[in-house]
Protein backbone atom coordinates (compact mmCIF):
# COMPACT_ATOMS: atom_id res chain seq x y z
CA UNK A 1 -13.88 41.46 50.41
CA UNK A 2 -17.62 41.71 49.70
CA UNK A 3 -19.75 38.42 49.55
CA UNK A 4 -20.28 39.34 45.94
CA UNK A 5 -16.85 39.40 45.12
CA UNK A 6 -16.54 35.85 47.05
CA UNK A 7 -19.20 34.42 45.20
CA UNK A 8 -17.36 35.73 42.18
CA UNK A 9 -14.07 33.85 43.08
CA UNK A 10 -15.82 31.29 44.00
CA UNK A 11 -17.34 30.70 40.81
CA UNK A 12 -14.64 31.46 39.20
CA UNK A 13 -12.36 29.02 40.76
CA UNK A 14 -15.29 26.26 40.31
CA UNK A 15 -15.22 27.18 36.83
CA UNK A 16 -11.54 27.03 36.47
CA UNK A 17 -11.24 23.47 38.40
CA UNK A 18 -14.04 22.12 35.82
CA UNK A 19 -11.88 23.88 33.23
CA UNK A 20 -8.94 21.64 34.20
CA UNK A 21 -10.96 18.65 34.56
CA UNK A 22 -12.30 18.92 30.98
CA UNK A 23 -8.87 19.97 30.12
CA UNK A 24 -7.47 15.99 31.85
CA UNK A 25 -10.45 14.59 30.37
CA UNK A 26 -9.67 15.54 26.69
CA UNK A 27 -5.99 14.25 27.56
CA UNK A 28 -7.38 11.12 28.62
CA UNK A 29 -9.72 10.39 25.31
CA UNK A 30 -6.81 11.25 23.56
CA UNK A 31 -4.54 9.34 24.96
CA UNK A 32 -6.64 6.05 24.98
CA UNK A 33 -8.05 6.88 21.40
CA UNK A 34 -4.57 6.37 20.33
CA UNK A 35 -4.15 3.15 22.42
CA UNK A 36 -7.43 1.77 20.59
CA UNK A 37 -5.75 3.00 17.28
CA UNK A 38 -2.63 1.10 18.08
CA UNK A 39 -4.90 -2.00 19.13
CA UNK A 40 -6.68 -1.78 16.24
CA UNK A 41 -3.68 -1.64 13.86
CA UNK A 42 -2.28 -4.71 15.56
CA UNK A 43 -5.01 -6.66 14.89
CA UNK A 44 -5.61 -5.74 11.40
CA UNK A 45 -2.06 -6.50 10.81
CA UNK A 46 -2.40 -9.71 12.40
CA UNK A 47 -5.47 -10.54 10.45
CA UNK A 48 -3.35 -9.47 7.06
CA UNK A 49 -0.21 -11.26 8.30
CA UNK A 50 -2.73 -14.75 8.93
CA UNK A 51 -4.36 -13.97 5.14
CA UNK A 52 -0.89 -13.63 3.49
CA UNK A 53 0.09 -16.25 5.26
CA UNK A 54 -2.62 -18.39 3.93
CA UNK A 55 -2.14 -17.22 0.51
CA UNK A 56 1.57 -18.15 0.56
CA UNK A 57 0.78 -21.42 1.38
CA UNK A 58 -1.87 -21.98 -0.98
CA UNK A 59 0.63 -20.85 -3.36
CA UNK A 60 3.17 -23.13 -2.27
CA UNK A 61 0.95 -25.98 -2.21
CA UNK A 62 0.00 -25.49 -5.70
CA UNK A 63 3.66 -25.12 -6.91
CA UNK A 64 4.08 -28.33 -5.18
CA UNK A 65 1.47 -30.29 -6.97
CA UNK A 66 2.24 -28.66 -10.52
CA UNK A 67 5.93 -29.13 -9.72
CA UNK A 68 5.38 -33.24 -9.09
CA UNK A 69 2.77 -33.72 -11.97
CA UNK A 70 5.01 -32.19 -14.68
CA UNK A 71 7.94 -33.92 -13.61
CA UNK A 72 6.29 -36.71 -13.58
CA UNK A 73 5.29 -36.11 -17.38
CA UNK A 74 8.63 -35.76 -17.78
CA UNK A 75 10.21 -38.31 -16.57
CA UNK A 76 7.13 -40.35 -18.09
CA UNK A 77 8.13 -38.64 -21.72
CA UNK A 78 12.22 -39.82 -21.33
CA UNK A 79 11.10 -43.16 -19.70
CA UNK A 80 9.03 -43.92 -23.08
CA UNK A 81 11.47 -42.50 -25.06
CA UNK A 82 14.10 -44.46 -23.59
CA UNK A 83 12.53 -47.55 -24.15
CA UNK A 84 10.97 -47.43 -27.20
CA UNK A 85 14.39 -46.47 -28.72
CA UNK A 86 15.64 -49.92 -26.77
CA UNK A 87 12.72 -52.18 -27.97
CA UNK A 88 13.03 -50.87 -31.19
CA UNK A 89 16.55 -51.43 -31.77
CA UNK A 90 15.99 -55.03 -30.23
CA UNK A 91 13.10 -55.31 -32.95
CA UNK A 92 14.95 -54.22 -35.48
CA UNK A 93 18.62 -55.88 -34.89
CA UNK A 94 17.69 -59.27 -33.54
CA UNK A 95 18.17 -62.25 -36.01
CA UNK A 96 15.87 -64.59 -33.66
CA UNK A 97 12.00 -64.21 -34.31
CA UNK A 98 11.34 -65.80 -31.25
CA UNK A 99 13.34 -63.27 -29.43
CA UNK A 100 11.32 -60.71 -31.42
CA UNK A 101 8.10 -61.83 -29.83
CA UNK A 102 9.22 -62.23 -26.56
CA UNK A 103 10.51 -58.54 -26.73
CA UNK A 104 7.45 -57.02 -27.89
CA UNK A 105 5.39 -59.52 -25.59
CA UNK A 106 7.75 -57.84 -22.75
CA UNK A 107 7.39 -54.41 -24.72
CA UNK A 108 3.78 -54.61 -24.48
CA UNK A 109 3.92 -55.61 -20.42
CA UNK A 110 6.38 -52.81 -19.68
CA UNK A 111 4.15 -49.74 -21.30
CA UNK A 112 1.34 -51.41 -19.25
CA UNK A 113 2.88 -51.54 -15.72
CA UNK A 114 4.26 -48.24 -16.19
CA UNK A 115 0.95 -46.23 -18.08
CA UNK A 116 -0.18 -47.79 -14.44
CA UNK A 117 2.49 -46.85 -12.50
CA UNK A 118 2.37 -42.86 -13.77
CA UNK A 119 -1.41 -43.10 -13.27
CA UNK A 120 -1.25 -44.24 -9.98
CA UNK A 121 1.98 -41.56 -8.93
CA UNK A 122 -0.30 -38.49 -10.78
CA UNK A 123 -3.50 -39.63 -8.62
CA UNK A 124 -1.34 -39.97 -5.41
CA UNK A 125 -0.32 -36.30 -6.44
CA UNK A 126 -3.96 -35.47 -6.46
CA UNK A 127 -5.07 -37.42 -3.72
CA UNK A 128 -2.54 -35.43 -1.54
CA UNK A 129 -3.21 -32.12 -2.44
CA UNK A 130 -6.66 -32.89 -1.67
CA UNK A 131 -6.36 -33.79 1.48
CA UNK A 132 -3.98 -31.21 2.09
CA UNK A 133 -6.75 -28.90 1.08
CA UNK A 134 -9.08 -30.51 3.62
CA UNK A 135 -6.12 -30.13 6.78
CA UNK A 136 -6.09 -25.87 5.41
CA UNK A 137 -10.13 -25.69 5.37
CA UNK A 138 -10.51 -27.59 8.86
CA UNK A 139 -7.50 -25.09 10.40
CA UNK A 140 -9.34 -22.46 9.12
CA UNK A 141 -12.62 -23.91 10.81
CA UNK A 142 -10.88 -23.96 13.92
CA UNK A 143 -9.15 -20.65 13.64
CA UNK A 144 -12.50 -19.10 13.50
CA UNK A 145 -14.10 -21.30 16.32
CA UNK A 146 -10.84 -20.21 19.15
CA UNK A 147 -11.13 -16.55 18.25
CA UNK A 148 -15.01 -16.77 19.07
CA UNK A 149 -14.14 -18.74 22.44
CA UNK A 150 -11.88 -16.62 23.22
CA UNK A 151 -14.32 -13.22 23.07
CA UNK A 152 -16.13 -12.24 26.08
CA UNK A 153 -19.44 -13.51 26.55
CA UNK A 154 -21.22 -9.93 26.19
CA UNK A 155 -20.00 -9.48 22.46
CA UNK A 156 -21.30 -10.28 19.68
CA UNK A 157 -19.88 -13.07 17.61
CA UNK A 158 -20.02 -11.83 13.90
């Protein structure tokens, strides 16, 4: 064997060796391109999962609040109902005309205390929600303030 033809094995084996290593390289990218694709999935998934979540409980919430405010119309309409059909037939069937005024007198005082009452339960309703919206907007402040903490301190905090 010549020294030409060594050379020529020679560079022929170097070239096949860098051949393979390219070859293990591509492999490699591949391989973790796919584990960053995976990765990335995840966490886009877990971002959707955390904004459906969210939604459903918005949704929730408001269903609640509707739900108590028109039963409480409701229940306000057959309360009224109910005893405006009883003071009336009081009114209208009792022989005594002071027992007339006293029922309208205590007519009168009942449709106060509960116009109040139904005012104050529908405000309470309000009240609540409103907080509850505060609780959701500070969890959501803090949701965004422990993913930040939680980053490395060479990336950037979009």
């Amino acid at each position: 064997m010549t020294i030409v033809e060594f050379a020529a094995l020679a560079v022929a084996l170097a070239a096949l060796s860098l051949l393979a290593l390219t070859t293990l390289a591509v492999y490699r990218n591949i391989r973790n391109s796919r584990v960053l694709s995976c990765a990335q999935a995840r966490q886009a998934s877990q971002l959707q999962k955390k904004r459906l979540d969210l939604i459903e409980l918005k949704n929730r919430k408001r269903l609640m609040e509707e739900t108590v405010r028109d039963g409480t119309t409701a229940v306000e309409a057959i309360h009224r109902t109910i005893t405006g059909v009883t003071f009336d037939l009081v009114d209208r069937y009792s022989s005594s005309e002071d027992f007339k005024v006293r029922a309208r007198k205590a007519r009168t005082t009942h449709d106060e205390t509960t116009k109040t009452f139904y005012k104050a339960l529908r405000t309470t309703n309000r009240a609540l929600h409103a907080f509850t919206d505060m609780v959701m907007i500070d969890k959501q402040g803090q949701g965004k303030d422990n993913s930040d903490k939680n980053k490395p301190s060479g990336e950037d905090k979009d």
